[in-house]
N, C-alpha and C. Protein backbone atom coordinates (compact mmCIF):
# COMPACT_ATOMS: atom_id res chain seq x y z
N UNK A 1 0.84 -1.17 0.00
CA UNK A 1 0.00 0.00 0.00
C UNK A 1 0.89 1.24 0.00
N UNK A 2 0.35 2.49 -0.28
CA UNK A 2 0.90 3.68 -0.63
C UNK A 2 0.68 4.48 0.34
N UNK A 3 1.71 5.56 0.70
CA UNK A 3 1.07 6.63 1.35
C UNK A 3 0.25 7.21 1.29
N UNK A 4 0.03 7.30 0.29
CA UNK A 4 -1.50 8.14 -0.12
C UNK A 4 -2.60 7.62 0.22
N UNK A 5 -2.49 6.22 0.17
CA UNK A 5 -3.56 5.10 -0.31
C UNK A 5 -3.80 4.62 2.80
N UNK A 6 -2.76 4.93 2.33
CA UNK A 6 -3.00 4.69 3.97
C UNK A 6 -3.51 6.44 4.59
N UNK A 7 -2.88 7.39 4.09
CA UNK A 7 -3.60 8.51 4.31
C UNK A 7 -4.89 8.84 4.53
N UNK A 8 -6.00 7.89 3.45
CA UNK A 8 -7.37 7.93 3.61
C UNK A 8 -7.66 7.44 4.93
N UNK A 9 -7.37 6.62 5.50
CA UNK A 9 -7.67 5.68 7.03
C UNK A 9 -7.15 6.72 7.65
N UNK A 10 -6.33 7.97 7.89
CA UNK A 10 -5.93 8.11 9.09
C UNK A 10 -6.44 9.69 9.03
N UNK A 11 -6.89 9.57 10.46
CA UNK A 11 -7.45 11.18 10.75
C UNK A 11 -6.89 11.64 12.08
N UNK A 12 -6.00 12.75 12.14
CA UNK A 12 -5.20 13.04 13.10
C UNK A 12 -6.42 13.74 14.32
N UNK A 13 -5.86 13.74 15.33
CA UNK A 13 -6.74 13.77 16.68
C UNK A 13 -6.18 14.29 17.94
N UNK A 14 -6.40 15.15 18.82
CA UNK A 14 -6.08 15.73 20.16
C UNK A 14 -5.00 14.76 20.47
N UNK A 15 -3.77 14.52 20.50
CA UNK A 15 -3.04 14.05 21.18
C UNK A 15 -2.31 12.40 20.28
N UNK A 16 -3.39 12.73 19.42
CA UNK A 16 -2.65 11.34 18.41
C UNK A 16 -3.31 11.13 17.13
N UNK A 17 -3.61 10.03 16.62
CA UNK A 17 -4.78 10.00 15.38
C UNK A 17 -5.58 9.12 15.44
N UNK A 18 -6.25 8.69 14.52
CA UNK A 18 -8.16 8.27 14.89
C UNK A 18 -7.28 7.11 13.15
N UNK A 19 -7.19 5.48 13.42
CA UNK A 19 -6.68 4.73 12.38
C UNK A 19 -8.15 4.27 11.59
N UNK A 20 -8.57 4.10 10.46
CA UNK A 20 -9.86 3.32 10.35
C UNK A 20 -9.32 1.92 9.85
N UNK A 21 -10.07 0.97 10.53
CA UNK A 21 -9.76 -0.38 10.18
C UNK A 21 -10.68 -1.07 9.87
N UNK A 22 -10.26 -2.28 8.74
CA UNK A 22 -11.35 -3.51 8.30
C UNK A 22 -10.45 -4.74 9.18
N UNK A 23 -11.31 -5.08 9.91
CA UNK A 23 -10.66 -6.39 10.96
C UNK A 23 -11.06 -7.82 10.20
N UNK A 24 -10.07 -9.00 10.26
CA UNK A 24 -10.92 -10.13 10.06
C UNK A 24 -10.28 -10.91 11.08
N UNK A 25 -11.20 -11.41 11.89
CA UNK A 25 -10.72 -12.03 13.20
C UNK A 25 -10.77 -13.67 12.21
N UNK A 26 -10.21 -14.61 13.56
CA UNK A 26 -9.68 -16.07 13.26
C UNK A 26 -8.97 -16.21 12.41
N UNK A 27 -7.75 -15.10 12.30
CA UNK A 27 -6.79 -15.45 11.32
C UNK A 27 -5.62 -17.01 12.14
N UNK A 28 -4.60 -16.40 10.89
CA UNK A 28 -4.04 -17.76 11.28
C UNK A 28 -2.93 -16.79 12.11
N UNK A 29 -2.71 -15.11 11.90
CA UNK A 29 -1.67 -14.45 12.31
C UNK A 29 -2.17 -12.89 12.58
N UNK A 30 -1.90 -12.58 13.82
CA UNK A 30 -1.97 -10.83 13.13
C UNK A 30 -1.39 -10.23 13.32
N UNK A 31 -1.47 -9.38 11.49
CA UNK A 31 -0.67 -8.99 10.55
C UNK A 31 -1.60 -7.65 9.88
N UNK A 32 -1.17 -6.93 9.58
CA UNK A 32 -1.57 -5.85 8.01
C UNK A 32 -1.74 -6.71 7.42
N UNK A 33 -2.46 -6.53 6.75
CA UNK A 33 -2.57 -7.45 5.56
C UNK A 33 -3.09 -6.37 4.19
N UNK A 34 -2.78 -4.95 4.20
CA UNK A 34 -3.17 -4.08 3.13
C UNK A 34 -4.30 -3.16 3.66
N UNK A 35 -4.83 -2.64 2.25
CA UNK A 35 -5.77 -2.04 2.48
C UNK A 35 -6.94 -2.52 2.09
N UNK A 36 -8.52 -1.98 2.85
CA UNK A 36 -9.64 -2.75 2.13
C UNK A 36 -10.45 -1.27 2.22
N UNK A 37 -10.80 -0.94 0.34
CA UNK A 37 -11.13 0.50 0.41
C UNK A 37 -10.75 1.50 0.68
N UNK A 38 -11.13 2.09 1.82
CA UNK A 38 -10.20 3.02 2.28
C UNK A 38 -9.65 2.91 4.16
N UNK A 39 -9.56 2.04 4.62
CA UNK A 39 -9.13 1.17 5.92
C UNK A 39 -8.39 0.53 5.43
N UNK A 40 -7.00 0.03 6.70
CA UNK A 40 -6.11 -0.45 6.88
C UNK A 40 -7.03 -2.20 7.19
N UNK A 41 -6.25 -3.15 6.60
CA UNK A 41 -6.98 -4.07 6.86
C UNK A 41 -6.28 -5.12 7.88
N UNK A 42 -6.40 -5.35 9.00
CA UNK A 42 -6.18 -6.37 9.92
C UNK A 42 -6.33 -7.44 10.29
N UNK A 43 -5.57 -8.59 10.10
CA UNK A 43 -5.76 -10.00 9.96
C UNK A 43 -5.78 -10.10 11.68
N UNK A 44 -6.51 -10.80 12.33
CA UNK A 44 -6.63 -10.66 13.84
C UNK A 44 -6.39 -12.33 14.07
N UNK A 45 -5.53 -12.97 15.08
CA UNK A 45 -5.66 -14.18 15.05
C UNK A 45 -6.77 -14.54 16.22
N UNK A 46 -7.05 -13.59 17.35
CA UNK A 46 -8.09 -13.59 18.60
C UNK A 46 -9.16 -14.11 17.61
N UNK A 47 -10.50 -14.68 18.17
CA UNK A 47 -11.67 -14.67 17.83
C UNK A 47 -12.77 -13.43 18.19
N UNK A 48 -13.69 -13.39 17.63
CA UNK A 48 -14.49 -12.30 17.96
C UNK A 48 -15.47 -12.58 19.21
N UNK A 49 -14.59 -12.84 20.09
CA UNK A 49 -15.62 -13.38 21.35
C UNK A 49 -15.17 -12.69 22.64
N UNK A 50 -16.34 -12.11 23.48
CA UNK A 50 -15.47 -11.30 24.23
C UNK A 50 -14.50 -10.36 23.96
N UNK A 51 -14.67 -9.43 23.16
CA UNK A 51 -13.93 -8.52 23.34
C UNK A 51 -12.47 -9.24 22.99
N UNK A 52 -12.41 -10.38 22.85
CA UNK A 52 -10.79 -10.85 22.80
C UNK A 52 -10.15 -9.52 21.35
N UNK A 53 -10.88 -9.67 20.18
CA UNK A 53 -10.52 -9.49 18.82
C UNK A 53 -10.04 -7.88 19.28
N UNK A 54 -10.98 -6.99 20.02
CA UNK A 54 -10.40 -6.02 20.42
C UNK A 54 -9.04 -5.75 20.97
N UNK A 55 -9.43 -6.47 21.45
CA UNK A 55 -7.98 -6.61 22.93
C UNK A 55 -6.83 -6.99 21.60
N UNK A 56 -7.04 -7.74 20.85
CA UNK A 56 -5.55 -8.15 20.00
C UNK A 56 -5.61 -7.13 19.13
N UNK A 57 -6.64 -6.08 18.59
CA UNK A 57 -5.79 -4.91 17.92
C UNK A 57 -5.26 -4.22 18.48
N UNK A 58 -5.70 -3.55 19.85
CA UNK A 58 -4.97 -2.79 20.48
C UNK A 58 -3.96 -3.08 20.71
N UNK A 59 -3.54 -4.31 21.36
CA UNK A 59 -2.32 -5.33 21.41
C UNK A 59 -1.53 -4.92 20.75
N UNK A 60 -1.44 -5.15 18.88
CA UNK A 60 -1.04 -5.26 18.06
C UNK A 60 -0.40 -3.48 17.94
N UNK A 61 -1.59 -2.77 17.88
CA UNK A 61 -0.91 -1.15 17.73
C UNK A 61 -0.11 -0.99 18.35
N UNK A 62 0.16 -1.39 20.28
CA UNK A 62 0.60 -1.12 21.17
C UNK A 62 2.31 -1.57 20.74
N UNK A 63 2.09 -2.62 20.62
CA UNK A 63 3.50 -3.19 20.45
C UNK A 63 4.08 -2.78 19.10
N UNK A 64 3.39 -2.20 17.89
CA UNK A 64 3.88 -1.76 17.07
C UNK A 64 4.88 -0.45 17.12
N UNK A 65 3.98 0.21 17.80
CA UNK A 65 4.26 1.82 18.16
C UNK A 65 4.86 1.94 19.39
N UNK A 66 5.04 0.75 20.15
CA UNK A 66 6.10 1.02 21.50
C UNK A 66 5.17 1.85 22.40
N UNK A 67 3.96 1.92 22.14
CA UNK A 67 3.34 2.39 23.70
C UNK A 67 2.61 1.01 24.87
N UNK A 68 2.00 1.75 25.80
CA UNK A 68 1.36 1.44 26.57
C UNK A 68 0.23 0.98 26.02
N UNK A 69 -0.44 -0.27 27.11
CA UNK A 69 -1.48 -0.81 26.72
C UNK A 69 -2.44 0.00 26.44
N UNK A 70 -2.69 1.22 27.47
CA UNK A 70 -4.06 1.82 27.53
C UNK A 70 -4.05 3.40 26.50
N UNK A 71 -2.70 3.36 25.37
CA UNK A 71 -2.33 4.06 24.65
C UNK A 71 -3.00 4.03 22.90
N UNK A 72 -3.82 2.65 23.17
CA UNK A 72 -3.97 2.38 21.93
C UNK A 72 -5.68 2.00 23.02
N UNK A 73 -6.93 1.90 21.63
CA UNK A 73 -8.28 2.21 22.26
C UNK A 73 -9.03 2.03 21.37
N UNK A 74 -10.12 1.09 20.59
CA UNK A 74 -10.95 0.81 20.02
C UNK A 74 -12.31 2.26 20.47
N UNK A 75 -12.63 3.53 19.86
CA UNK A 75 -13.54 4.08 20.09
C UNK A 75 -14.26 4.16 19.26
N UNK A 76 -14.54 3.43 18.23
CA UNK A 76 -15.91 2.95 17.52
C UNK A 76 -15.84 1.65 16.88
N UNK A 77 -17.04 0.64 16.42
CA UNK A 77 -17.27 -0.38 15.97
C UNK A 77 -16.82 -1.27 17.12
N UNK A 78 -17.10 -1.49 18.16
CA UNK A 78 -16.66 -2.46 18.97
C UNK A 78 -17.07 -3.93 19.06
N UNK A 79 -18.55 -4.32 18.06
CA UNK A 79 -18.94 -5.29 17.28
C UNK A 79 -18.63 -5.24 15.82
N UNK A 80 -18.20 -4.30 15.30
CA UNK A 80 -18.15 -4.29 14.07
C UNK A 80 -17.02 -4.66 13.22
N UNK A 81 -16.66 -5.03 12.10
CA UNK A 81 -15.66 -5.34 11.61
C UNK A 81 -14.54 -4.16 11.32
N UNK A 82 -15.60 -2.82 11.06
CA UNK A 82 -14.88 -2.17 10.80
C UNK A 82 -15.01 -0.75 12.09
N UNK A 83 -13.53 -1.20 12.36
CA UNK A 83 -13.27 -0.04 13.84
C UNK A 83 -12.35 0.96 13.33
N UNK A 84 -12.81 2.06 14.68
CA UNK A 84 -11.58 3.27 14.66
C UNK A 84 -10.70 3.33 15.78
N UNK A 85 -9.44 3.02 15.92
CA UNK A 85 -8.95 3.05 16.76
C UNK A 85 -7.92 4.26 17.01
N UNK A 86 -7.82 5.01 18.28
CA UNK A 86 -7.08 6.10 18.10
C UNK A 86 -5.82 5.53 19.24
N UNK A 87 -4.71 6.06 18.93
CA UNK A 87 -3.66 6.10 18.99
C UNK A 87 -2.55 6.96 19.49
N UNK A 88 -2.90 6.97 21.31
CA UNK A 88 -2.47 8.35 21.64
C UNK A 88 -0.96 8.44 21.71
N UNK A 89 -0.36 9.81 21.50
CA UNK A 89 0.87 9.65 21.22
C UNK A 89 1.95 9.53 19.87
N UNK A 90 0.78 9.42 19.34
CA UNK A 90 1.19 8.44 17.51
C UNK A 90 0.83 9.84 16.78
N UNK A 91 2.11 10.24 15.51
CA UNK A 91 1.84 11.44 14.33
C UNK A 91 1.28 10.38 13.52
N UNK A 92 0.18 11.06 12.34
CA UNK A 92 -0.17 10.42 10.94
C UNK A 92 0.98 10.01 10.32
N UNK A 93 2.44 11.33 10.63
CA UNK A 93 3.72 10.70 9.68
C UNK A 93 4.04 9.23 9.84
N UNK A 94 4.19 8.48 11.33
CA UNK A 94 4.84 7.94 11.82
C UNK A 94 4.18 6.22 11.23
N UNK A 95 2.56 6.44 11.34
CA UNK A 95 1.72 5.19 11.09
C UNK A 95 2.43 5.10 9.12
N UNK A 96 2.45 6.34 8.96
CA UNK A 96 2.64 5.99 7.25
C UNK A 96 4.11 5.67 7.21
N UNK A 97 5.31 5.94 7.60
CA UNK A 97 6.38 5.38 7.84
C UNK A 97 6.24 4.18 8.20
N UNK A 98 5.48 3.83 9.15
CA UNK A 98 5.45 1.75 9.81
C UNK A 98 4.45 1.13 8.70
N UNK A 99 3.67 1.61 8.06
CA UNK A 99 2.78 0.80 7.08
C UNK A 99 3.22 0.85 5.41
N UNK A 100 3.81 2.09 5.39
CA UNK A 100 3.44 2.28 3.86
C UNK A 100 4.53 1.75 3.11
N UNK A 101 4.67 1.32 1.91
CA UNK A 101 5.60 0.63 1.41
C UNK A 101 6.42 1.34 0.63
């Protein structure tokens, strides 16, 4: 994916940015796996039960970006496939530097 093309997903925010994501939980790994539309698309290996699938994106941001657990935050779609997760601490530059190719 392109900078440009990850630019659409990301909307900068009070203190960090707002990522939009297409999740597909019961992967075999999670991974990026590209883009779907205009969201970053997330291969989740958690299941969608309990909140687990949540818990492993945040996971996943957290340890990407070297923050804290409670640094990374599912604040919309919390049943849905497709979430926004914001990212406190995190520039738009920085997500397009770790994603973009």
């Amino acid at each position: 994916m392109t900078a440009a093309e990850l630019a659409q997903a990301l909307k900068n925010a009070d203190g960090g940015v707002i990522l939009s994501c297409h999740v597909q939980p019961n992967a075999s790994r999670t991974a990026v796996a590209g883009m779907y539309g205009t969201e970053l698309k997330i291969t989740l290996k958690a299941p969608p039960v309990d909140g687990r699938a949540n818990k492993e994106l945040c996971r996943f941001f957290a340890d990407t970006f070297g923050l804290s657990s409670t640094s990374a935050q599912v604040v919309a779609g919390q049943t849905s496939r497709k979430k926004k997760v914001f990212l406190r601490g995190v520039t738009a530059e920085r997500v397009r530097k770790e994603f973009a190719q």
